[in-house]
C-alpha atoms as a PDB file:
ATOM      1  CA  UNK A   1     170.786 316.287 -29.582  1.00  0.00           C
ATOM      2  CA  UNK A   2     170.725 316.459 -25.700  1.00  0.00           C
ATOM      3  CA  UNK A   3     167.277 316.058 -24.608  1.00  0.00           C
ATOM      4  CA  UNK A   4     166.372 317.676 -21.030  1.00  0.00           C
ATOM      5  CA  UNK A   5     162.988 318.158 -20.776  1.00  0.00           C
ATOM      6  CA  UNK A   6     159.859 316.442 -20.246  1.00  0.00           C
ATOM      7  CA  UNK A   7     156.699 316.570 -21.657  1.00  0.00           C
ATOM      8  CA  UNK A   8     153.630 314.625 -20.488  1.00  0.00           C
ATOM      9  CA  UNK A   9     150.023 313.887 -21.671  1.00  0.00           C
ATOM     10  CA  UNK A  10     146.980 311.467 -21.686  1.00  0.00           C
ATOM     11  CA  UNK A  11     146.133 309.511 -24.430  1.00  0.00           C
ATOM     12  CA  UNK A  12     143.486 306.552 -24.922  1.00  0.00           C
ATOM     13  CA  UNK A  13     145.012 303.029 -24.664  1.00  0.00           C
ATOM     14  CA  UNK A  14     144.259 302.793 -28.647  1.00  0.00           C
ATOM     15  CA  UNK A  15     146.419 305.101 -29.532  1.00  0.00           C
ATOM     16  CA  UNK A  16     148.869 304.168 -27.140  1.00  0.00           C
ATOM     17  CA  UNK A  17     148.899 300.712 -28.714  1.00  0.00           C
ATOM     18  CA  UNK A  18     149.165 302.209 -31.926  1.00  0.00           C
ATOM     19  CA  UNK A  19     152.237 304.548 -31.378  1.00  0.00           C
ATOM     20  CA  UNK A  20     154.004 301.489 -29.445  1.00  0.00           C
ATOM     21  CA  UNK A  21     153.731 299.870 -32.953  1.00  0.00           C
ATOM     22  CA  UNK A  22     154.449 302.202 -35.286  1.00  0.00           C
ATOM     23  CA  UNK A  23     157.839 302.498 -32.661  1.00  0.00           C
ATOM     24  CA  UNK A  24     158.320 299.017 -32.874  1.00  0.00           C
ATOM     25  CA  UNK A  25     157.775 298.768 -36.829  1.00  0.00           C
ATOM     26  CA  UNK A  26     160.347 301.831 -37.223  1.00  0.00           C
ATOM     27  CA  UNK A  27     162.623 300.588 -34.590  1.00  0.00           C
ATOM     28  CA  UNK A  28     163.015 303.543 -32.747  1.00  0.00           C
ATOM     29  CA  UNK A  29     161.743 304.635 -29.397  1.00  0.00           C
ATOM     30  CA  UNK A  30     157.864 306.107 -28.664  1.00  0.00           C
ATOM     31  CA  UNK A  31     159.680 309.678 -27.547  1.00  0.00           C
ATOM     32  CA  UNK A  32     161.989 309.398 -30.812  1.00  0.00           C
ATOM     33  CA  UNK A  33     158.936 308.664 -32.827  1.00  0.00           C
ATOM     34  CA  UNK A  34     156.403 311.581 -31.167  1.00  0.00           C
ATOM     35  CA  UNK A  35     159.547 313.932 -31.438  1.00  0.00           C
ATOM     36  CA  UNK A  36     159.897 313.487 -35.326  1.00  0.00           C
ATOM     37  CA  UNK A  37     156.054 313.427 -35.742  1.00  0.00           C
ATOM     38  CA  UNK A  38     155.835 316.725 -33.898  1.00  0.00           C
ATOM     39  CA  UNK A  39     159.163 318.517 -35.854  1.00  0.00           C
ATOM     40  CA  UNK A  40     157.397 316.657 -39.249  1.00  0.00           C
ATOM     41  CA  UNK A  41     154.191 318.551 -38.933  1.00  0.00           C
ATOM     42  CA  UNK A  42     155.460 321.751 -37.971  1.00  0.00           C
ATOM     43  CA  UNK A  43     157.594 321.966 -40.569  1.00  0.00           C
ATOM     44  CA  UNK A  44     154.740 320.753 -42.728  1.00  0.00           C
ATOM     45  CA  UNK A  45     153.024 323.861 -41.308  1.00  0.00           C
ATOM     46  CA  UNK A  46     155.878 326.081 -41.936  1.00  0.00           C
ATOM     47  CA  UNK A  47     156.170 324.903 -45.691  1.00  0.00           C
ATOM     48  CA  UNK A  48     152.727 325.790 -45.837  1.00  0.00           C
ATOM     49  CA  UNK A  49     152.649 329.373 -44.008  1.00  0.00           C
ATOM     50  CA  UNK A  50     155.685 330.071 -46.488  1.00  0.00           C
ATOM     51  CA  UNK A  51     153.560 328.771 -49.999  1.00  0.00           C
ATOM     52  CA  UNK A  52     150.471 330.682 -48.697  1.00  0.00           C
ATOM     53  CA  UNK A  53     152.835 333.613 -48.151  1.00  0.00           C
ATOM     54  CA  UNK A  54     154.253 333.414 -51.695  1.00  0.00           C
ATOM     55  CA  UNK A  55     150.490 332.772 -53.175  1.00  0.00           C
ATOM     56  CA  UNK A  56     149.725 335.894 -51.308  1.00  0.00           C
ATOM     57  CA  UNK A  57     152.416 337.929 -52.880  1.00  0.00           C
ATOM     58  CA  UNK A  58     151.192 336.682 -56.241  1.00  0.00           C
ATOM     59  CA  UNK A  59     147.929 337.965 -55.506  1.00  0.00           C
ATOM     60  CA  UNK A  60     149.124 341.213 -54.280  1.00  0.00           C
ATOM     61  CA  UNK A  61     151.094 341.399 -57.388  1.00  0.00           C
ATOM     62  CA  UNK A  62     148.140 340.264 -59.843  1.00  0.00           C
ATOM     63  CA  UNK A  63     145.918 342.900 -58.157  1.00  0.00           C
ATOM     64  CA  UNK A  64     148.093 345.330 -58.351  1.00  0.00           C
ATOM     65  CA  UNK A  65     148.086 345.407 -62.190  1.00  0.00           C
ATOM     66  CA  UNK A  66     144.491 344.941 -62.309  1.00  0.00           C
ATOM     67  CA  UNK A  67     143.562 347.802 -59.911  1.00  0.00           C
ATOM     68  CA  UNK A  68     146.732 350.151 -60.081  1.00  0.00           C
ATOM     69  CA  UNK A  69     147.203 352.474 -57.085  1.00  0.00           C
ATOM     70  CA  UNK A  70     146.541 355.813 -55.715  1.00  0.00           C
ATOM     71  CA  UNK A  71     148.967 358.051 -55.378  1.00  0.00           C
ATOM     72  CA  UNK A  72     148.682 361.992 -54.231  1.00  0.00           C
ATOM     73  CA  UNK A  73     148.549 363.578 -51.101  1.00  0.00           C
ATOM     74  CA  UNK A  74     145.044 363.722 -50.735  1.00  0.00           C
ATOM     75  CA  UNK A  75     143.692 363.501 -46.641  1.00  0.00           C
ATOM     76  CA  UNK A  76     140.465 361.965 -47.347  1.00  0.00           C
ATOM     77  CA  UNK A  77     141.727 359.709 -50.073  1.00  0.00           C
ATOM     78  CA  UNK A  78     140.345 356.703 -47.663  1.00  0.00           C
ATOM     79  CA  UNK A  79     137.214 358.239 -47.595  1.00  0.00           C
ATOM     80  CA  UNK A  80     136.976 358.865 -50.802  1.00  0.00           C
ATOM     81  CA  UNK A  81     138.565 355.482 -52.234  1.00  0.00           C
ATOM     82  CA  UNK A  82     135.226 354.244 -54.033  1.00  0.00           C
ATOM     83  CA  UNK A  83     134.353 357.041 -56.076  1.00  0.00           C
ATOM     84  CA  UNK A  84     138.232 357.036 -57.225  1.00  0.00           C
ATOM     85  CA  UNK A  85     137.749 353.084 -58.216  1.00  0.00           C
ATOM     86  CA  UNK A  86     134.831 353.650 -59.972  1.00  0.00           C
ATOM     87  CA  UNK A  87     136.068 356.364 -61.790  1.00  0.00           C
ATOM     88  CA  UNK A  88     139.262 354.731 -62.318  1.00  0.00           C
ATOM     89  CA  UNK A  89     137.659 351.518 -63.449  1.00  0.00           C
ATOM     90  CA  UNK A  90     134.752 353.410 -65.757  1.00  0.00           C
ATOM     91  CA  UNK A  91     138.103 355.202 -67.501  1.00  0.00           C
ATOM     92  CA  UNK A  92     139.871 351.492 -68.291  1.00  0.00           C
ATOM     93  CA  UNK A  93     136.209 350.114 -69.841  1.00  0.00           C
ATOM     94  CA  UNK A  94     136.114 353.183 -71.976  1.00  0.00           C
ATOM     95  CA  UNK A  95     139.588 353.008 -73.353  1.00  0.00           C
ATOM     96  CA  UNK A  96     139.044 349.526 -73.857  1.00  0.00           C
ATOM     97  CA  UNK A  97     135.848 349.901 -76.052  1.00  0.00           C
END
């Protein structure tokens, strides 16, 4: 890949040292080696958006099954979303009994 632009930053002469090593010790340049960190850790990141996305849809799901939905064409069905629960959840507990 073509590389054209340039990024620049402070860092304390520590970690300097230690990135010039860990470049040395994978025999690859300090850019190559900050490039691949960066692209490794936002792809980390993405991995983990995307699991956290698919644990959310299992939650949704799970939910779902637990609570059931509201359907009707009620206005004030937002407004009157408790009282439906608890009536809704009172009816399971008796079946259930």
């Amino acid at each position: 890949m073509a590389k054209s632009e340039v990024y620049t930053w402070r860092v304390a002469t520590d970690v300097k040292a230690r990135l010039e090593e860990a470049a040395r010790r994978e025999r690859r340049s300090i850019a190559s080696l900050l490039e691949a960190i960066v692209i490794d850790h936002f792809l980390a990141q993405n991995r983990r958006a995307l699991a956290d996305a698919g644990h959310q849809r299992e939650l949704h799901a799970h939910v779902a099954r637990l609570a059931g939905s509201f359907a009707g064409s009620d206005p004030d069905r937002s407004a009157n979303v408790r009282v439906q629960v608890r009536a809704q959840l009172k009816a399971r507990r008796d079946r259930s009994r």
